[in-house]
Each structure stands twice: as C-alpha cells, then as structure tokens.
PDB file of N, CA and C in Angstrom:
ATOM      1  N   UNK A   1      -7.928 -10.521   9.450  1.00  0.00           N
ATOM      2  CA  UNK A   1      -7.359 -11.509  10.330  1.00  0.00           C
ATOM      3  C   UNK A   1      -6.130 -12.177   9.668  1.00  0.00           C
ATOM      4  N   UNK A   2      -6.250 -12.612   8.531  1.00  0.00           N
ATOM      5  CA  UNK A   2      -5.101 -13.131   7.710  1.00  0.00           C
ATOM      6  C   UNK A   2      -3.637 -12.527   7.871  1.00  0.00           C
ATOM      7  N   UNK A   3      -3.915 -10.905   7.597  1.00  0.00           N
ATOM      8  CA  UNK A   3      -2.896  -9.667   7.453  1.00  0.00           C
ATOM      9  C   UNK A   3      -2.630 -10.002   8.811  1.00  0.00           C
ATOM     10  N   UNK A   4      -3.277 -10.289  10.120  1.00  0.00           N
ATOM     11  CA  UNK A   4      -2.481  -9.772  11.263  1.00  0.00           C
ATOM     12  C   UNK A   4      -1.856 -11.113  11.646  1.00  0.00           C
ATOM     13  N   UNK A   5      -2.088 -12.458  11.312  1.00  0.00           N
ATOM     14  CA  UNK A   5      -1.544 -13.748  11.224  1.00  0.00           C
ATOM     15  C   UNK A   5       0.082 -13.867  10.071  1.00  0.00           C
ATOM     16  N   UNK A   6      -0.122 -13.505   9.119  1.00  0.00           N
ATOM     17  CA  UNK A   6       0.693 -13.336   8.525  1.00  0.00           C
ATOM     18  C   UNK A   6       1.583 -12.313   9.245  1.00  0.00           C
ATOM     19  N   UNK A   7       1.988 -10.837   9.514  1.00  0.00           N
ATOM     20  CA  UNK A   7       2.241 -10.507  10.014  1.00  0.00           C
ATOM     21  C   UNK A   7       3.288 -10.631  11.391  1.00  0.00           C
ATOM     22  N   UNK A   8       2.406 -11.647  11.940  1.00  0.00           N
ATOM     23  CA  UNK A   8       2.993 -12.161  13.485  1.00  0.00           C
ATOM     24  C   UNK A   8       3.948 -12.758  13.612  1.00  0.00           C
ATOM     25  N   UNK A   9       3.843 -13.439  11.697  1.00  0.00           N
ATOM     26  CA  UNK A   9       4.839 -14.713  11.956  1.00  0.00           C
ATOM     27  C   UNK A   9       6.674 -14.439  11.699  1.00  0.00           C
ATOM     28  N   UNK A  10       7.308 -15.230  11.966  1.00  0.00           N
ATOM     29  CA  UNK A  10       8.722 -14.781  12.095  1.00  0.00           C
ATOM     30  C   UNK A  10       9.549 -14.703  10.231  1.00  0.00           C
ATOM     31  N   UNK A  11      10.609 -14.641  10.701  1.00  0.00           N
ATOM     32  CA  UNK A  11      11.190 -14.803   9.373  1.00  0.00           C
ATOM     33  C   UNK A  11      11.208 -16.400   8.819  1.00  0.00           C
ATOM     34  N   UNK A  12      11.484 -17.017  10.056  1.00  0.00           N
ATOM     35  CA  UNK A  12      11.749 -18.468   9.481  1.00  0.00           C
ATOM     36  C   UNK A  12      10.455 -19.214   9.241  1.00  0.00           C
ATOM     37  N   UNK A  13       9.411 -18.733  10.209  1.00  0.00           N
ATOM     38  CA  UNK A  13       7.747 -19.874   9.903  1.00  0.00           C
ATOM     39  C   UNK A  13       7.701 -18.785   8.758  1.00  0.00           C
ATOM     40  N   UNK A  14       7.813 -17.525   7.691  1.00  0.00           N
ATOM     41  CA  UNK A  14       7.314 -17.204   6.869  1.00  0.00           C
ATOM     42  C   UNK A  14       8.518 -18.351   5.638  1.00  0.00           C
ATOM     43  N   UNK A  15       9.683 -18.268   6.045  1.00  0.00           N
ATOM     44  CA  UNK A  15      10.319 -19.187   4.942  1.00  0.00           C
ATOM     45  C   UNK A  15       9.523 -20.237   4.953  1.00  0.00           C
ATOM     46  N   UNK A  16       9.536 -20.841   6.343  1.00  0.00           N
ATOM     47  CA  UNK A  16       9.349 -22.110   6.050  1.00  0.00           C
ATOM     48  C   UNK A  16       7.860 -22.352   5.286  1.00  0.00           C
ATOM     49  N   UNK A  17       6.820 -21.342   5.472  1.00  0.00           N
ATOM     50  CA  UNK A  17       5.971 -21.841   4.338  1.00  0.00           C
ATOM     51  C   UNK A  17       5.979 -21.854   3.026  1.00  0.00           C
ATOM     52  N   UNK A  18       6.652 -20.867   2.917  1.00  0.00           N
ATOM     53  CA  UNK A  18       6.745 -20.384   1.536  1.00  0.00           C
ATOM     54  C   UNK A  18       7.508 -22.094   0.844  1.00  0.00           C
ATOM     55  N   UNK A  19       8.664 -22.562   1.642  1.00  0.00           N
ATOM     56  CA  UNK A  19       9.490 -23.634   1.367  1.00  0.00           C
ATOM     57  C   UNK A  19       8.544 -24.743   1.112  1.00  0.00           C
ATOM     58  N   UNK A  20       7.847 -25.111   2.140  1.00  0.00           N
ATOM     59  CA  UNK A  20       6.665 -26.585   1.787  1.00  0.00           C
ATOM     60  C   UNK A  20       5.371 -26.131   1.286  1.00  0.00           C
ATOM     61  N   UNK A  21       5.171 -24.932   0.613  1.00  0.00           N
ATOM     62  CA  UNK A  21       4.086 -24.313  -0.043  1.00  0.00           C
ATOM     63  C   UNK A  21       4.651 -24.686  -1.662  1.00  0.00           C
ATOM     64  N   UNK A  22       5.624 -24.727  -1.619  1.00  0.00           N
ATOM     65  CA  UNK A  22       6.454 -25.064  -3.105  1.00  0.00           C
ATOM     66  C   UNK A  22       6.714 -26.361  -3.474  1.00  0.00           C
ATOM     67  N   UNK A  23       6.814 -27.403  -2.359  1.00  0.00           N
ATOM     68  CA  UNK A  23       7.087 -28.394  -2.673  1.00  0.00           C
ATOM     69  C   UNK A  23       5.989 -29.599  -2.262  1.00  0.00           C
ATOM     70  N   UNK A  24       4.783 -29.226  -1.414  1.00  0.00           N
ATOM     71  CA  UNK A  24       3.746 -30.085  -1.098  1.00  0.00           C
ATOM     72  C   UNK A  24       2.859 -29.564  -1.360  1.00  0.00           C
ATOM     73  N   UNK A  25       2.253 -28.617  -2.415  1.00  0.00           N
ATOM     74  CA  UNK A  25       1.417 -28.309  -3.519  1.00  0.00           C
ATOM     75  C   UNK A  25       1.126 -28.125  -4.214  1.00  0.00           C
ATOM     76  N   UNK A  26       0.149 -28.299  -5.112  1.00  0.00           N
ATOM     77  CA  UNK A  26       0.384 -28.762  -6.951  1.00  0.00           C
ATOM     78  C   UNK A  26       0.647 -27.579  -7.019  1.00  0.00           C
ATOM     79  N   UNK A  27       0.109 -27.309  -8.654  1.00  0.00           N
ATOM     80  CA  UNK A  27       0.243 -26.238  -9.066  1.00  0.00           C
ATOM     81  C   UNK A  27      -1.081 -25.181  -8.893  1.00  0.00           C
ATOM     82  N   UNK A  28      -1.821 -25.690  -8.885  1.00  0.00           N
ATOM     83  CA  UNK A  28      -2.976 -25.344  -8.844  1.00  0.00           C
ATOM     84  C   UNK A  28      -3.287 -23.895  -7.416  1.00  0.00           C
ATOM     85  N   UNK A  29      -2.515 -24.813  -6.394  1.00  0.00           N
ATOM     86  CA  UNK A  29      -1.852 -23.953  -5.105  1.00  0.00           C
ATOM     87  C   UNK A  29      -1.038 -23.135  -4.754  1.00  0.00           C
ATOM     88  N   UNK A  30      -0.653 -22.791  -6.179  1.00  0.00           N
ATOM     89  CA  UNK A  30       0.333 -21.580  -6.244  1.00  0.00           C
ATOM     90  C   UNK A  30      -0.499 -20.364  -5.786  1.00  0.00           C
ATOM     91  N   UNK A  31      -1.483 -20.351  -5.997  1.00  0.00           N
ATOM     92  CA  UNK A  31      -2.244 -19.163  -5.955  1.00  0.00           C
ATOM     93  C   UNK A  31      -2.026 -18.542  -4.337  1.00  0.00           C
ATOM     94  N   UNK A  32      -1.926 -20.026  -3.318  1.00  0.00           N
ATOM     95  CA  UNK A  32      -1.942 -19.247  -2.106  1.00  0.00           C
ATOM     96  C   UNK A  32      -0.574 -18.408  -1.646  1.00  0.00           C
ATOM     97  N   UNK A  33       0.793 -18.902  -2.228  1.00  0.00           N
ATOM     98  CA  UNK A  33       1.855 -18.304  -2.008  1.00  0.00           C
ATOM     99  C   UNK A  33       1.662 -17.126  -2.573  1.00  0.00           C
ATOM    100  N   UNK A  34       0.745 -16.435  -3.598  1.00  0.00           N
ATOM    101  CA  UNK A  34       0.511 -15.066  -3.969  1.00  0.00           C
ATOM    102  C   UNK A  34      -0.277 -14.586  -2.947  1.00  0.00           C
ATOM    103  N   UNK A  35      -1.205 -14.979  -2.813  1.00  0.00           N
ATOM    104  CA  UNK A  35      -1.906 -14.339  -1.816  1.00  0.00           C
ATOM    105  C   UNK A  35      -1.428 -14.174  -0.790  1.00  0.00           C
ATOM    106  N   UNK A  36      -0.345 -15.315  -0.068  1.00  0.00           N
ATOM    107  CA  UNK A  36       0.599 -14.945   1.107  1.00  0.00           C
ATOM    108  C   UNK A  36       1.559 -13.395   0.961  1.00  0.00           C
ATOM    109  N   UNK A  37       1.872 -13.505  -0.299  1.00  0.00           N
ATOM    110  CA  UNK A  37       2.990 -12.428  -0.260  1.00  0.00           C
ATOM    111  C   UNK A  37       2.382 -11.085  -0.852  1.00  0.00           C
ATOM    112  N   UNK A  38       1.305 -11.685  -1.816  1.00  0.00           N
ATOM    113  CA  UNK A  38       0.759 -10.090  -1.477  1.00  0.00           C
ATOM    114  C   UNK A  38       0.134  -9.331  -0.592  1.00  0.00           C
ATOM    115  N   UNK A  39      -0.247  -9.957   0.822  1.00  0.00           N
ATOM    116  CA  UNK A  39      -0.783  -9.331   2.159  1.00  0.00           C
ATOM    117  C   UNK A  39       0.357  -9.522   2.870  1.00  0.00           C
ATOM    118  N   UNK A  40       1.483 -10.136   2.660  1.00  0.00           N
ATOM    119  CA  UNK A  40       2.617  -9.704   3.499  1.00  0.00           C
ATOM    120  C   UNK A  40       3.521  -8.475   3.157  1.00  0.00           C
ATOM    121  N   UNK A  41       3.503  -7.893   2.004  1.00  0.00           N
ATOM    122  CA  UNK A  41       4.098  -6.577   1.536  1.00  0.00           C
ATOM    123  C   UNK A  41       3.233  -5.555   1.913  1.00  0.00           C
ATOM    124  N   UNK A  42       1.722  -5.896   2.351  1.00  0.00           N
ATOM    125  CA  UNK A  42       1.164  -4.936   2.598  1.00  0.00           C
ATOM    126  C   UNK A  42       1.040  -4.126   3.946  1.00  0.00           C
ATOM    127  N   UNK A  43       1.550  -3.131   4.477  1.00  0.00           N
ATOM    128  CA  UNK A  43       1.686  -2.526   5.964  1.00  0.00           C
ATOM    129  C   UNK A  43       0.489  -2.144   6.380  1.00  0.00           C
ATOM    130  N   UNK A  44      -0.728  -1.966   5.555  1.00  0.00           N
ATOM    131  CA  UNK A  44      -2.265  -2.009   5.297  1.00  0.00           C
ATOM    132  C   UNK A  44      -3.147  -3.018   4.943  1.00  0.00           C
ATOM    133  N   UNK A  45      -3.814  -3.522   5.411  1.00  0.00           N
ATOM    134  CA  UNK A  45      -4.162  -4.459   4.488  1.00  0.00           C
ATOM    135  C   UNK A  45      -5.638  -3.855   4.119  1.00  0.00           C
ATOM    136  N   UNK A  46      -5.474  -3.758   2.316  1.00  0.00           N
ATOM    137  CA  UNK A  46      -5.964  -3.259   1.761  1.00  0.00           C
ATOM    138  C   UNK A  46      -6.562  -4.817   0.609  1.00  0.00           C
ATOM    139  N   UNK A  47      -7.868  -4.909   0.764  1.00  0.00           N
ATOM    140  CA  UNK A  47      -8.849  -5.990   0.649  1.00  0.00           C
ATOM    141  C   UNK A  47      -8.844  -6.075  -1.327  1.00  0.00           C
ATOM    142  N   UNK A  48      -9.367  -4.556  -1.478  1.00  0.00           N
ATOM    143  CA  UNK A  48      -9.528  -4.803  -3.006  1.00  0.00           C
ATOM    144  C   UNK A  48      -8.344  -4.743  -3.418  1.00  0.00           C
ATOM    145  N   UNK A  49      -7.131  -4.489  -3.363  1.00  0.00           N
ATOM    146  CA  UNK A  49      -5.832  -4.268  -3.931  1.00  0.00           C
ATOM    147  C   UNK A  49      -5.577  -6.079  -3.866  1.00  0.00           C
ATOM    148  N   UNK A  50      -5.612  -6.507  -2.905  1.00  0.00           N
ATOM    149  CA  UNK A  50      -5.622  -8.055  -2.521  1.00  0.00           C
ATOM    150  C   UNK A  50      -6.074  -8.779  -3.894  1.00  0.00           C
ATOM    151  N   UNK A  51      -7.891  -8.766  -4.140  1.00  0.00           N
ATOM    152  CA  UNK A  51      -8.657  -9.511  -4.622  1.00  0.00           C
ATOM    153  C   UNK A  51      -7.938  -9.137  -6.251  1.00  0.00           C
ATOM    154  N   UNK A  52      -7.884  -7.633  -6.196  1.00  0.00           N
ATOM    155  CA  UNK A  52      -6.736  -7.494  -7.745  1.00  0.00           C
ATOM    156  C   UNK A  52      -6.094  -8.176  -8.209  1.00  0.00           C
ATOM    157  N   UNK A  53      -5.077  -8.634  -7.263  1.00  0.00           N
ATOM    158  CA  UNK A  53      -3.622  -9.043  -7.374  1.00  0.00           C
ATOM    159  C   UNK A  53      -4.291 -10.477  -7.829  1.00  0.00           C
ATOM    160  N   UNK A  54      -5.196 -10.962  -7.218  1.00  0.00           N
ATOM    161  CA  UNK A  54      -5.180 -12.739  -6.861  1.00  0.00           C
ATOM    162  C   UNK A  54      -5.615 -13.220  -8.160  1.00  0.00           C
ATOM    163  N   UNK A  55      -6.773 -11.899  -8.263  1.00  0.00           N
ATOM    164  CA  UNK A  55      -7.541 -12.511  -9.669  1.00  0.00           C
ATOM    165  C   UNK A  55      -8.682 -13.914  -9.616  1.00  0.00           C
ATOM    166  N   UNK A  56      -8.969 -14.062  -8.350  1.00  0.00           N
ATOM    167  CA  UNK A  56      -9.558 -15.098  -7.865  1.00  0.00           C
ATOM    168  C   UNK A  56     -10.895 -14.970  -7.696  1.00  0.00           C
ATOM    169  N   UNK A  57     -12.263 -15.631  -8.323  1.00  0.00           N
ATOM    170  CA  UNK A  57     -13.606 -15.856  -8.164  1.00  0.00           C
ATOM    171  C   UNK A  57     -13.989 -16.023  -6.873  1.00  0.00           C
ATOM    172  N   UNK A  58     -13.074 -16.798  -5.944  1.00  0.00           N
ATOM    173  CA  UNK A  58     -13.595 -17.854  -5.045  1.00  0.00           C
ATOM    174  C   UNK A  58     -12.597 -16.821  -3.780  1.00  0.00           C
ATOM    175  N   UNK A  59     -12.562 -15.811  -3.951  1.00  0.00           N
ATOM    176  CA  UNK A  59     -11.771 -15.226  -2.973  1.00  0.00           C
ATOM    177  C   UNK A  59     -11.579 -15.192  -0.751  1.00  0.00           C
ATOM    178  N   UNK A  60     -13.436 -15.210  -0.825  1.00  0.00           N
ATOM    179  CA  UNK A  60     -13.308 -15.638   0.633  1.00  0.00           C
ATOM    180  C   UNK A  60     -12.678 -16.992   0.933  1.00  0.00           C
ATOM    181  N   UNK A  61     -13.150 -18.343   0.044  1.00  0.00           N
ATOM    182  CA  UNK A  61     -12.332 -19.334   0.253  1.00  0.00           C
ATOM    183  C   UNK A  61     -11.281 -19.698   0.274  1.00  0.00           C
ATOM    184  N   UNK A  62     -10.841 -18.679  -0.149  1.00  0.00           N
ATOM    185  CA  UNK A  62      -8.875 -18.688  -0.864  1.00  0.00           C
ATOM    186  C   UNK A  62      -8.540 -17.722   0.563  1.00  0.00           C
ATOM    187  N   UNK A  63      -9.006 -17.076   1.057  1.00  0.00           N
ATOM    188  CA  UNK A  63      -8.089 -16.775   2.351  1.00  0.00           C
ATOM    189  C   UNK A  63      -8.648 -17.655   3.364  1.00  0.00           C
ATOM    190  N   UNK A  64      -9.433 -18.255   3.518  1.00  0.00           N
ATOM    191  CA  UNK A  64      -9.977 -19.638   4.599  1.00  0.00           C
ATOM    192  C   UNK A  64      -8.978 -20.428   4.250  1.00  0.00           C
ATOM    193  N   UNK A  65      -8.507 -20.962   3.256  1.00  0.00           N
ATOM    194  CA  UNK A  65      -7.930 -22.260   2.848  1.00  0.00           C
ATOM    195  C   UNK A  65      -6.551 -21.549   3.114  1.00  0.00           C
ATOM    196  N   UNK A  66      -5.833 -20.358   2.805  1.00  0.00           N
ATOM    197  CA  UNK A  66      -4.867 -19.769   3.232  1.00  0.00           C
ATOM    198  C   UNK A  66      -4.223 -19.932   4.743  1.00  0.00           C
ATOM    199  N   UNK A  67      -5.322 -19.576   5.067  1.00  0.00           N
ATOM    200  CA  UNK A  67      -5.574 -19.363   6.932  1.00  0.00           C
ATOM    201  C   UNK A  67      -5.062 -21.096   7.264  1.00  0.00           C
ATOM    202  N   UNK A  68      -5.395 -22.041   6.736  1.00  0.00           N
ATOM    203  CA  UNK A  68      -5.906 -23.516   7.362  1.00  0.00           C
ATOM    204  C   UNK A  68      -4.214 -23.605   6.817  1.00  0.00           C
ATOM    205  N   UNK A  69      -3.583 -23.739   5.937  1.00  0.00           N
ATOM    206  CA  UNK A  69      -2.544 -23.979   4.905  1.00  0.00           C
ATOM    207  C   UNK A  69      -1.274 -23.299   6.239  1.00  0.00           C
ATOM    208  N   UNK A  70      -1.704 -22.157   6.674  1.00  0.00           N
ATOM    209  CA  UNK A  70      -0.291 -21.446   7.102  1.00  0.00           C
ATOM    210  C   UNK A  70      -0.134 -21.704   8.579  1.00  0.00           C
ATOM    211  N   UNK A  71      -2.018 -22.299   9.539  1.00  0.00           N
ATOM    212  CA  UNK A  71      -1.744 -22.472  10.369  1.00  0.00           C
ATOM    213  C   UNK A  71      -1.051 -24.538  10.376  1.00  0.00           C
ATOM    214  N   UNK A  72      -1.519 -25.123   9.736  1.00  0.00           N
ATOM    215  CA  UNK A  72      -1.096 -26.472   9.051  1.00  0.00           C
ATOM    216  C   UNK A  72       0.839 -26.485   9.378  1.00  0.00           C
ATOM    217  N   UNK A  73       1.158 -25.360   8.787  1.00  0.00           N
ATOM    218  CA  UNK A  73       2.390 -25.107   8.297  1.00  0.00           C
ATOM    219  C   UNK A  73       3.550 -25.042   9.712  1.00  0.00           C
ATOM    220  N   UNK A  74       2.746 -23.829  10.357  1.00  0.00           N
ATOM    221  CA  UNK A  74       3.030 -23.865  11.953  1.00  0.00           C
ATOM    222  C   UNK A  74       2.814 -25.063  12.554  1.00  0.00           C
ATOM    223  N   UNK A  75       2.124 -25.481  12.655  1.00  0.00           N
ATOM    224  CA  UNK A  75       2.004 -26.912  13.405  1.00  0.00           C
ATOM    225  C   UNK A  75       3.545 -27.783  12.883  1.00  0.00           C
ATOM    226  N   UNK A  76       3.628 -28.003  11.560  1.00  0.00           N
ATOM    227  CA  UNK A  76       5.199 -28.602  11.641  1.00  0.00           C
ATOM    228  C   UNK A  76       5.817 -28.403  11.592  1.00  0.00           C
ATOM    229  N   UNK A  77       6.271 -26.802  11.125  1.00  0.00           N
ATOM    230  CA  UNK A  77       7.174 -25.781  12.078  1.00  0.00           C
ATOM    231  C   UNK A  77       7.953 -26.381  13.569  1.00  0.00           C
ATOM    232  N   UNK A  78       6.978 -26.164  14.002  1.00  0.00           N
ATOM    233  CA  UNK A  78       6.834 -26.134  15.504  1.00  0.00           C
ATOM    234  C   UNK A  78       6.722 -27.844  16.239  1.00  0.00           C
ATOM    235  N   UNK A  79       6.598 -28.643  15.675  1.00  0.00           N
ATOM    236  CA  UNK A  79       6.220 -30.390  16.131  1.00  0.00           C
ATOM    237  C   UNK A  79       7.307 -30.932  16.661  1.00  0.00           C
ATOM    238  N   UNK A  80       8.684 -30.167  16.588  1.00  0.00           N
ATOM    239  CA  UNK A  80       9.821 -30.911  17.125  1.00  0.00           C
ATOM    240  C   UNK A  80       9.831 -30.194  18.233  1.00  0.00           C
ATOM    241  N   UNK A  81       9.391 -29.426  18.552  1.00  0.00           N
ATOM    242  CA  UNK A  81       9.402 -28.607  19.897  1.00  0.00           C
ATOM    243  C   UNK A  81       8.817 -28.873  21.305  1.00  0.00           C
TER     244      UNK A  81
END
C-alpha cells in the first residue's frame, strides 16, 4: 500500500515532503525519508530489499508512521486549496 501511495504522488507533494521531512523532524526521523526513497526507486516493491535498506527492528511501524507522516504532509500540501 505504501509503494502504491508513494507512487501516486506528484513531483511536487514528493518534493514537498521530502522538504518538511528535513526540516520538521529530528534526527531520529531521518529514517522515514529513507524509507520514502527507497520504495520510491522501486518499480516493484520488493519488501525484503526494503527492510535491508532500512535496517529497522520496528519495521511494520516505520511504514504505519510513514503512511501517517506523508498523508500529514498532503494535507498541507494541499490546505491552501
């Protein structure tokens, strides 16, 4: 579901998260801009290549909190509209 959300989104809601993913989260939250861009290079989305890359224990939560983060993101994207 992530892969086909990511996916959908345009060039500018993918800048624009990437943009307030950098500047309204610690550091700690870097992790999700990896996980964004490593299922956005992917034309497959390929699960264990994913969990590889992330290196993450807590992996179902890290694409839930992903999911909440990018739809968050859209919402103020989109609020002047």
């Amino acid at each position: 579901m992530i892969h086909e959300l990511i996916h959908s989104l345009t060039q500018n809601e993918k800048r624009y998260f990437k943009l307030q993913s950098s500047v309204m989260f610690d550091r700690t939250d870097k992790r999700f801009v990896k996980l964004f861009e490593t299922v956005a290079k992917q034309k497959i989305y390929n699960e264990i290549e994913v969990k590889k890359a992330c290196n993450d224990k807590h992996f179902p939560q890290l694409k839930a909190q992903l999911f909440d983060k990018i739809m968050e993101s859209l919402r103020n994207f989109h609020s002047g509209k």
